[in-house]
Protein backbone atom coordinates (compact mmCIF):
# COMPACT_ATOMS: atom_id res chain seq x y z
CA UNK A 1 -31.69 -71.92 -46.03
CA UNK A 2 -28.97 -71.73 -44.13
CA UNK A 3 -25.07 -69.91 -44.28
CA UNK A 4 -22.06 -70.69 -42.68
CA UNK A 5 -19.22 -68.68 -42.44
CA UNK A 6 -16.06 -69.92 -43.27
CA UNK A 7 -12.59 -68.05 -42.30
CA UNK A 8 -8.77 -68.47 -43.66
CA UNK A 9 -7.34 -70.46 -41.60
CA UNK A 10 -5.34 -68.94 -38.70
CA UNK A 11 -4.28 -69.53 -34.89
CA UNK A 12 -6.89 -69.79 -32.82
CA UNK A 13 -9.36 -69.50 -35.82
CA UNK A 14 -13.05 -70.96 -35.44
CA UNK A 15 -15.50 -71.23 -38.27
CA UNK A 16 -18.98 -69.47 -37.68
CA UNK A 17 -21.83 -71.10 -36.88
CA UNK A 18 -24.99 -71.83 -39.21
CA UNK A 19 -26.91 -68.89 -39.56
CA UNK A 20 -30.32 -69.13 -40.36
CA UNK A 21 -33.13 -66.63 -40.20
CA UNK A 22 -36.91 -66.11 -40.39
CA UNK A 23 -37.68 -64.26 -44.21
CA UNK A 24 -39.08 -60.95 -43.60
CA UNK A 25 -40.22 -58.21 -46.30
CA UNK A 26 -38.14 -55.34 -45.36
CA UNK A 27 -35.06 -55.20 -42.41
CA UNK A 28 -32.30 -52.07 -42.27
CA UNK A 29 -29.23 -52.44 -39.96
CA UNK A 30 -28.50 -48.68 -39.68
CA UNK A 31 -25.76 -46.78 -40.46
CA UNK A 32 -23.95 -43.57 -39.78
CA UNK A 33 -22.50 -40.88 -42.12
CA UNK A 34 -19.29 -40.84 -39.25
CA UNK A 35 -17.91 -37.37 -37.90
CA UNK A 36 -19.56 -34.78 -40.03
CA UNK A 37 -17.04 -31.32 -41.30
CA UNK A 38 -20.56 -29.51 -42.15
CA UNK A 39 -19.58 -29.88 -45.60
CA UNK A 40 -21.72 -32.00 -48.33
CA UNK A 41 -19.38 -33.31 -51.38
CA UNK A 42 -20.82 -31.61 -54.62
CA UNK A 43 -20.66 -35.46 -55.77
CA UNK A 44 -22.86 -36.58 -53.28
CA UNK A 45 -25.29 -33.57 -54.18
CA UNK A 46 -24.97 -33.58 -57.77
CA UNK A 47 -24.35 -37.30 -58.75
CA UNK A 48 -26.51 -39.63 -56.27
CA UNK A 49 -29.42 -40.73 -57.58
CA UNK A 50 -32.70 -41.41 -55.41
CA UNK A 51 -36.19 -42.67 -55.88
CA UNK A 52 -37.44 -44.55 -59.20
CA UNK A 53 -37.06 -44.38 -62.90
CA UNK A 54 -39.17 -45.99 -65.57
CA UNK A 55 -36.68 -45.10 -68.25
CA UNK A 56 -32.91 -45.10 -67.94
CA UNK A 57 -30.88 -42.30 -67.11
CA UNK A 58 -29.74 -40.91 -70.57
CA UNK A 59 -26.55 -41.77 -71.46
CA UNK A 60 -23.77 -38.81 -71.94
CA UNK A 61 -22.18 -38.48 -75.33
CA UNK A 62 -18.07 -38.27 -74.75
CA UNK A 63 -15.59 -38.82 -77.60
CA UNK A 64 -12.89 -41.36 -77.28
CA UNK A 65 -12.55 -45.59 -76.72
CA UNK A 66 -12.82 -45.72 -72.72
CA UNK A 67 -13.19 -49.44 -71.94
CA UNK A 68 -16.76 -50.00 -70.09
CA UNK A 69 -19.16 -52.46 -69.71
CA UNK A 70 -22.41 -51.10 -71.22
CA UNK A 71 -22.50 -48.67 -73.73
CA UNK A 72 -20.81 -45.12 -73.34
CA UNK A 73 -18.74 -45.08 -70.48
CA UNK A 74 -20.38 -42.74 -68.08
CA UNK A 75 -18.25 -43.09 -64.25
CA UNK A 76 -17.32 -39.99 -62.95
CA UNK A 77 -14.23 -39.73 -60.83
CA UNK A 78 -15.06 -39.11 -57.38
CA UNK A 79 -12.37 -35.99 -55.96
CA UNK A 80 -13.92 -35.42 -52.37
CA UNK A 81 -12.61 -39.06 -50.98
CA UNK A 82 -12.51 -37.49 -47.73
CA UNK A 83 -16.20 -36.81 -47.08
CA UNK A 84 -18.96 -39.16 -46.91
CA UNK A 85 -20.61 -41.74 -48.36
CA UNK A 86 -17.14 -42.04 -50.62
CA UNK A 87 -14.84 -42.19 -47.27
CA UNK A 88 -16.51 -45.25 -46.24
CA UNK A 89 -15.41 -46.90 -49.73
CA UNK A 90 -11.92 -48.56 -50.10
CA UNK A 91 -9.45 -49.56 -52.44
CA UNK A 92 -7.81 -52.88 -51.49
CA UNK A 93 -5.07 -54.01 -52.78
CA UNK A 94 -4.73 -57.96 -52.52
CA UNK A 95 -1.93 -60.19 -52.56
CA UNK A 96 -2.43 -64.21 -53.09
CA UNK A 97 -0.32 -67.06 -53.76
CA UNK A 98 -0.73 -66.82 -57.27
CA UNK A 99 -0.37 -62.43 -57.59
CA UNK A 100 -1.36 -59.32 -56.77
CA UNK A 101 -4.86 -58.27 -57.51
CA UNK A 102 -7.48 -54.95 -56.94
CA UNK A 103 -10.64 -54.51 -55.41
CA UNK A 104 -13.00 -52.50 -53.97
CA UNK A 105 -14.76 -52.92 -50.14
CA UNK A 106 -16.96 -51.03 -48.07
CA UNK A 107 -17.64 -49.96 -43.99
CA UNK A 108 -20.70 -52.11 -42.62
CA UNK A 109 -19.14 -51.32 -39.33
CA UNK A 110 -16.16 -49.91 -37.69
CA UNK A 111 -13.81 -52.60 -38.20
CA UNK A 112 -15.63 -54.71 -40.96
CA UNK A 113 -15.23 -54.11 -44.66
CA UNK A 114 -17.78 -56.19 -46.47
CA UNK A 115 -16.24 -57.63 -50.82
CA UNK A 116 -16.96 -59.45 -52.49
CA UNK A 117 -16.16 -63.27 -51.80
CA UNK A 118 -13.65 -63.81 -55.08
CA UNK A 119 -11.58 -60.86 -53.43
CA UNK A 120 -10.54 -62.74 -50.09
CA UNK A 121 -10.88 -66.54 -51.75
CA UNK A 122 -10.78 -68.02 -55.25
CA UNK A 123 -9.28 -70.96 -56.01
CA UNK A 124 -8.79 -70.41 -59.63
CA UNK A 125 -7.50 -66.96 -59.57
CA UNK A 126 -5.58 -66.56 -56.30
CA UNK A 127 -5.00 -70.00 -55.14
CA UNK A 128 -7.49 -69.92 -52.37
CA UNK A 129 -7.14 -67.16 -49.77
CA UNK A 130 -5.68 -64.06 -50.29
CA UNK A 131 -2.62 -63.68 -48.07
CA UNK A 132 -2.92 -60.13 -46.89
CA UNK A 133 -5.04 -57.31 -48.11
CA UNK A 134 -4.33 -53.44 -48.12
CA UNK A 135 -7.57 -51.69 -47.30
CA UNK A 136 -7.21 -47.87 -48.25
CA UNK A 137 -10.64 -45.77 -46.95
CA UNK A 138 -11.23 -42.79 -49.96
CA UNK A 139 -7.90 -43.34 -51.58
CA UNK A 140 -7.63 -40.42 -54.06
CA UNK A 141 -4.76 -41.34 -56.25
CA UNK A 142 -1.07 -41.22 -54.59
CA UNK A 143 -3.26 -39.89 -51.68
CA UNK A 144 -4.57 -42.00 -48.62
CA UNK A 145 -5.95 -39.37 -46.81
CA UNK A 146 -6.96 -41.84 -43.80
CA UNK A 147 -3.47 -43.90 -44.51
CA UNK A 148 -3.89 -47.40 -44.83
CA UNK A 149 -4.51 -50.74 -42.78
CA UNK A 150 -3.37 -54.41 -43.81
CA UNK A 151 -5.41 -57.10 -43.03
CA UNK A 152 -4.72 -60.74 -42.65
CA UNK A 153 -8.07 -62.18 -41.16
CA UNK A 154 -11.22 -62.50 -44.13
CA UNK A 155 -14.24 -64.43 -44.15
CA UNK A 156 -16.94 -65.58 -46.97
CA UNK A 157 -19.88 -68.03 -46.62
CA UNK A 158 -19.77 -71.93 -47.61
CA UNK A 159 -21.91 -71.46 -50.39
CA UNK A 160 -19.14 -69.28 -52.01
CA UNK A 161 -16.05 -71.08 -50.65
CA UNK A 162 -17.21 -74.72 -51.63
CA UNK A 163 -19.79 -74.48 -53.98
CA UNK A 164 -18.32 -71.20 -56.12
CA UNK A 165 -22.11 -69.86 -56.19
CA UNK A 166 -22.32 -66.18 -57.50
CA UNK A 167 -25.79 -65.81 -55.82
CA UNK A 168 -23.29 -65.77 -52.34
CA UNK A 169 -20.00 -64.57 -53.92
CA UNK A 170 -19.60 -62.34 -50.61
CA UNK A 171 -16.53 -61.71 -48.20
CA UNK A 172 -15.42 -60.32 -45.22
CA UNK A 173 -12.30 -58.28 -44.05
CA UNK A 174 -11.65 -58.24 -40.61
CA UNK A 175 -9.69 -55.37 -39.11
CA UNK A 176 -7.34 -55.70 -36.46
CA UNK A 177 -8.04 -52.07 -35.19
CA UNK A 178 -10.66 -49.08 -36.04
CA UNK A 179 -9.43 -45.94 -38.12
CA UNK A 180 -8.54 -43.41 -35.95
CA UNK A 181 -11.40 -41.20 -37.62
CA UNK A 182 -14.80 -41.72 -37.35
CA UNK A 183 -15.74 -42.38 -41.05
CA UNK A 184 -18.86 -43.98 -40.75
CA UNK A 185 -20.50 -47.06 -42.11
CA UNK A 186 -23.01 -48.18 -44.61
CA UNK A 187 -26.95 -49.16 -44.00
CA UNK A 188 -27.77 -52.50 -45.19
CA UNK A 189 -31.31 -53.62 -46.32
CA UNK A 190 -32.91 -56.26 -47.31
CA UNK A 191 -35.96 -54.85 -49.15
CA UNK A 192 -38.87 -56.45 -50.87
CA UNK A 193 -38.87 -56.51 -54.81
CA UNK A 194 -41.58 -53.90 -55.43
CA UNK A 195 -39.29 -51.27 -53.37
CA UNK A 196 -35.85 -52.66 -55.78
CA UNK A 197 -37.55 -52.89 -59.22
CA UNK A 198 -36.58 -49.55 -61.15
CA UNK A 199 -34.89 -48.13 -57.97
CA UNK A 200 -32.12 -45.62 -58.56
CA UNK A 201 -28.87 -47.65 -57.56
CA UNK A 202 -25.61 -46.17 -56.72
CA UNK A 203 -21.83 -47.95 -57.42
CA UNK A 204 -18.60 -46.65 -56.61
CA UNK A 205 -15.15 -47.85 -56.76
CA UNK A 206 -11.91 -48.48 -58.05
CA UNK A 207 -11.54 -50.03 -61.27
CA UNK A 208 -8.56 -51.41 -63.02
CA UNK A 209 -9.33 -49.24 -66.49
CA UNK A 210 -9.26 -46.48 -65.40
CA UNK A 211 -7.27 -45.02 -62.29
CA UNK A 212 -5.54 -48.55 -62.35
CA UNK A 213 -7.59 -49.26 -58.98
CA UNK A 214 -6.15 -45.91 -57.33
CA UNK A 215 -9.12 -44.01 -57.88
CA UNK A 216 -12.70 -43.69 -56.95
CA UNK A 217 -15.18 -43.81 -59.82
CA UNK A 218 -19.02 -43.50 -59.75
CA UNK A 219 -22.04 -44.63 -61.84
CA UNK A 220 -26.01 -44.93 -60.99
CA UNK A 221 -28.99 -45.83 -62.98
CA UNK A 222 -31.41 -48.08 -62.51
CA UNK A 223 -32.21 -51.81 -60.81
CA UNK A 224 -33.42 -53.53 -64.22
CA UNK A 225 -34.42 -57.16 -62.12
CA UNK A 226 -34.97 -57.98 -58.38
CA UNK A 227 -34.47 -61.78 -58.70
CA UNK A 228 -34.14 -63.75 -55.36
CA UNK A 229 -30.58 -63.86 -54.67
CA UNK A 230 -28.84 -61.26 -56.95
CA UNK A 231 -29.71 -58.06 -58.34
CA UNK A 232 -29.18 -56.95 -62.04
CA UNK A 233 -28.54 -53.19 -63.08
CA UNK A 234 -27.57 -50.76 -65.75
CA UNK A 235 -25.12 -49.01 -64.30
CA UNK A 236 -21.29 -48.83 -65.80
CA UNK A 237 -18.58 -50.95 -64.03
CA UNK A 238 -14.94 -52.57 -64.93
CA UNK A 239 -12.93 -55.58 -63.10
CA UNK A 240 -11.35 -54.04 -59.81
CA UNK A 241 -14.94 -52.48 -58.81
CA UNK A 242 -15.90 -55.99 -57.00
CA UNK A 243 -17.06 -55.98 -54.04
CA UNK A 244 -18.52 -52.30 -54.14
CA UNK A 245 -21.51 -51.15 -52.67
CA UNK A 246 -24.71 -51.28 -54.79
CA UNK A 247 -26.81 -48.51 -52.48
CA UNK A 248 -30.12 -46.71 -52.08
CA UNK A 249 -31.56 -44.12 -49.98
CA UNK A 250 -34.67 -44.43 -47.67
CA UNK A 251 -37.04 -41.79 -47.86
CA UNK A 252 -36.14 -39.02 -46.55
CA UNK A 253 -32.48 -40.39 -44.67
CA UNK A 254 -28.92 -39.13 -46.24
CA UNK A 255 -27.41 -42.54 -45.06
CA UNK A 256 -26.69 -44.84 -48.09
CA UNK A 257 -28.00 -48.38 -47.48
CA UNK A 258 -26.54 -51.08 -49.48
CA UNK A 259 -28.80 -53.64 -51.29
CA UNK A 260 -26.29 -56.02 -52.63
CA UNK A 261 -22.59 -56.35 -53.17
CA UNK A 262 -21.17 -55.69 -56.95
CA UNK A 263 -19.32 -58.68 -58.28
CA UNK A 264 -20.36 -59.11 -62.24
CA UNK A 265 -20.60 -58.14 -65.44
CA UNK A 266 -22.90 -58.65 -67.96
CA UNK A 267 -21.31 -62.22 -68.43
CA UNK A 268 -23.08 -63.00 -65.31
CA UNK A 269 -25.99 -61.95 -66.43
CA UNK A 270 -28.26 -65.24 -67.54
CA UNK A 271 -28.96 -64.77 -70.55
CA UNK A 272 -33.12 -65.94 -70.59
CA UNK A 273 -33.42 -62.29 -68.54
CA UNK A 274 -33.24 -60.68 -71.64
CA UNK A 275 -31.09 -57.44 -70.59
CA UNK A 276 -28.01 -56.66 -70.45
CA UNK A 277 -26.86 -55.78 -66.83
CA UNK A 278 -23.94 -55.72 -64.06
CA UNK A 279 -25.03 -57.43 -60.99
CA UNK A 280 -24.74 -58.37 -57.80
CA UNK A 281 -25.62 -60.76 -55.00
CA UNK A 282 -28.75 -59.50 -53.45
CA UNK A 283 -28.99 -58.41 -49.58
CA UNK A 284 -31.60 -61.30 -48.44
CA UNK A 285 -32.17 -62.01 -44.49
CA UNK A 286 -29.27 -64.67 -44.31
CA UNK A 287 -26.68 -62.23 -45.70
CA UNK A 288 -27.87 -59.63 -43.55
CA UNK A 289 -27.78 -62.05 -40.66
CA UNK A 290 -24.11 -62.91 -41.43
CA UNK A 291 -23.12 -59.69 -42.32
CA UNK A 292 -24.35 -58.79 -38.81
CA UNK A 293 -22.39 -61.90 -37.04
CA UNK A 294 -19.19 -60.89 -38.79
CA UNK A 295 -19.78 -56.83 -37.40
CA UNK A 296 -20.61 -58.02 -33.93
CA UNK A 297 -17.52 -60.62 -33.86
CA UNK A 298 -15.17 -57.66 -34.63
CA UNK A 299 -16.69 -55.06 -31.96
CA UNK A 300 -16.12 -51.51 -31.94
């Protein structure tokens, strides 16, 4: 199989190249946890998940009628934005021709934010391609504490932008410039479905319930189905948390490595699987290889 990346049309704009790539089991493009203040988030220690489950995480009792996806709604609102993995996590707001809309995108490099596709081009929603995005690393509220940075350039693949496929419903935000901290980006893996199957997963970002896409909210619990292009999961998620990271951890490594990008509810979810799940398009060698491309075209 092969991907092409397609990109909203501006001056001097050229569309990618076909990228196609030999299959293999396992491949990590590493990351880095950025500038470190010697200080773990309690989140991070506390919340993150790591290793394998047979059963579910149990499921918190809390009184009231939060909106969620599956079940009792157990996110927890992240409050250490500034430290890592959360820093590397952004709200974006997004304007299009047809409104303004939230989502949620994520550091594969220092001037790449990886979304999903439907939050740079839909058709139906937006009108095609969103016209500008705000891109707000950590953003805590009213606070932005690494300000924010607008972006006009995006990206997704053909199999998103003309066939509307939610096995490749994947985009790209190009930044015109670095932040001027080191924040650190995400590992991405593709891994084989023995080492996905009943992994702990990890989700974070901004959803439109709650926060009203302003703040950072976490779930994790485990990868229910490994199918071949998209991963399904019981872990708690609302419409503004596309294009979030869905990561692991390596043996051993504190560096987060994302497995696929978050993009659906359990309406996505076909319903001869037999659970219900959240899910996302899988991390397979040809989105790894694009992803890649699309880091190397924007540099350091």
């Amino acid at each position: 199989m092969q991907l092409r990346s397609i990109s909203r049309p501006t001056a001097g704009a050229q569309e990618g190249a076909a990228v196609a790539v030999a299959s293999p089991d396992r491949e990590v493009l590493s990351g880095r946890r950025g500038a470190e203040t010697g200080e773990v988030s309690l989140a991070e220690r506390h919340l993150v998940v790591r290793g394998k489950r047979a059963e579910p995480i149990p499921r918190r009792r809390r009184q009231g009628n939060l909106e969620t996806v599956i079940g009792p709604d157990d996110r927890t609102r992240i409050l250490e934005t500034h430290l890592a993995p959360w820093r590397m996590i952004c709200a974006l707001e997004i304007d299009s021709l047809f409104g303004s809309f939230i989502g949620t995108g994520w550091f594969a490099g220092p001037k790449t934010l990886i979304t999903a596709g439907h939050c740079v081009f839909d058709n139906v929603q937006m009108g095609g391609w969103a016209q500008s995005i705000v891109a707000s690393p950590g953003r805590s509220g009213s606070d932005r504490p690494f300000g924010k940075m607008t972006a006009t350039r995006f990206s997704s693949v053909d199999r998103w932008i003309q066939q509307r496929d939610p096995d490749f419903d994947i985009g790209c935000i190009h930044l015109e410039a670095a932040p001027t901290q080191d924040l650190g980006f995400f590992g991405i893996g593709v891994l084989p479905n023995a080492d996905l199957e009943q992994a702990m997963v990890n989700i974070a970002g901004y959803p439109g319930d709650r926060g009203d896409g302003r703040e950072q909210f976490f779930h994790a619990n485990r990868i229910l189905r490994a199918g071949p292009r998209r991963i399904f999961y019981d872990v708690d998620t609302f419409g503004g948390q596309s294009g979030a990271p869905a990561w692991v951890y390596e043996d051993g490594s504190t560096v987060p490595v994302v497995v696929g990008i978050h993009a659906y509810g359990t309406g996505g979810t076909p319903a001869d699987l037999g659970i219900t799940a959240n899910s996302a398009p899988r991390v397979i060698p040809e989105v790894l290889e694009q992803i890649r491309a699309w880091v190397a075209q924007d540099g350091e």
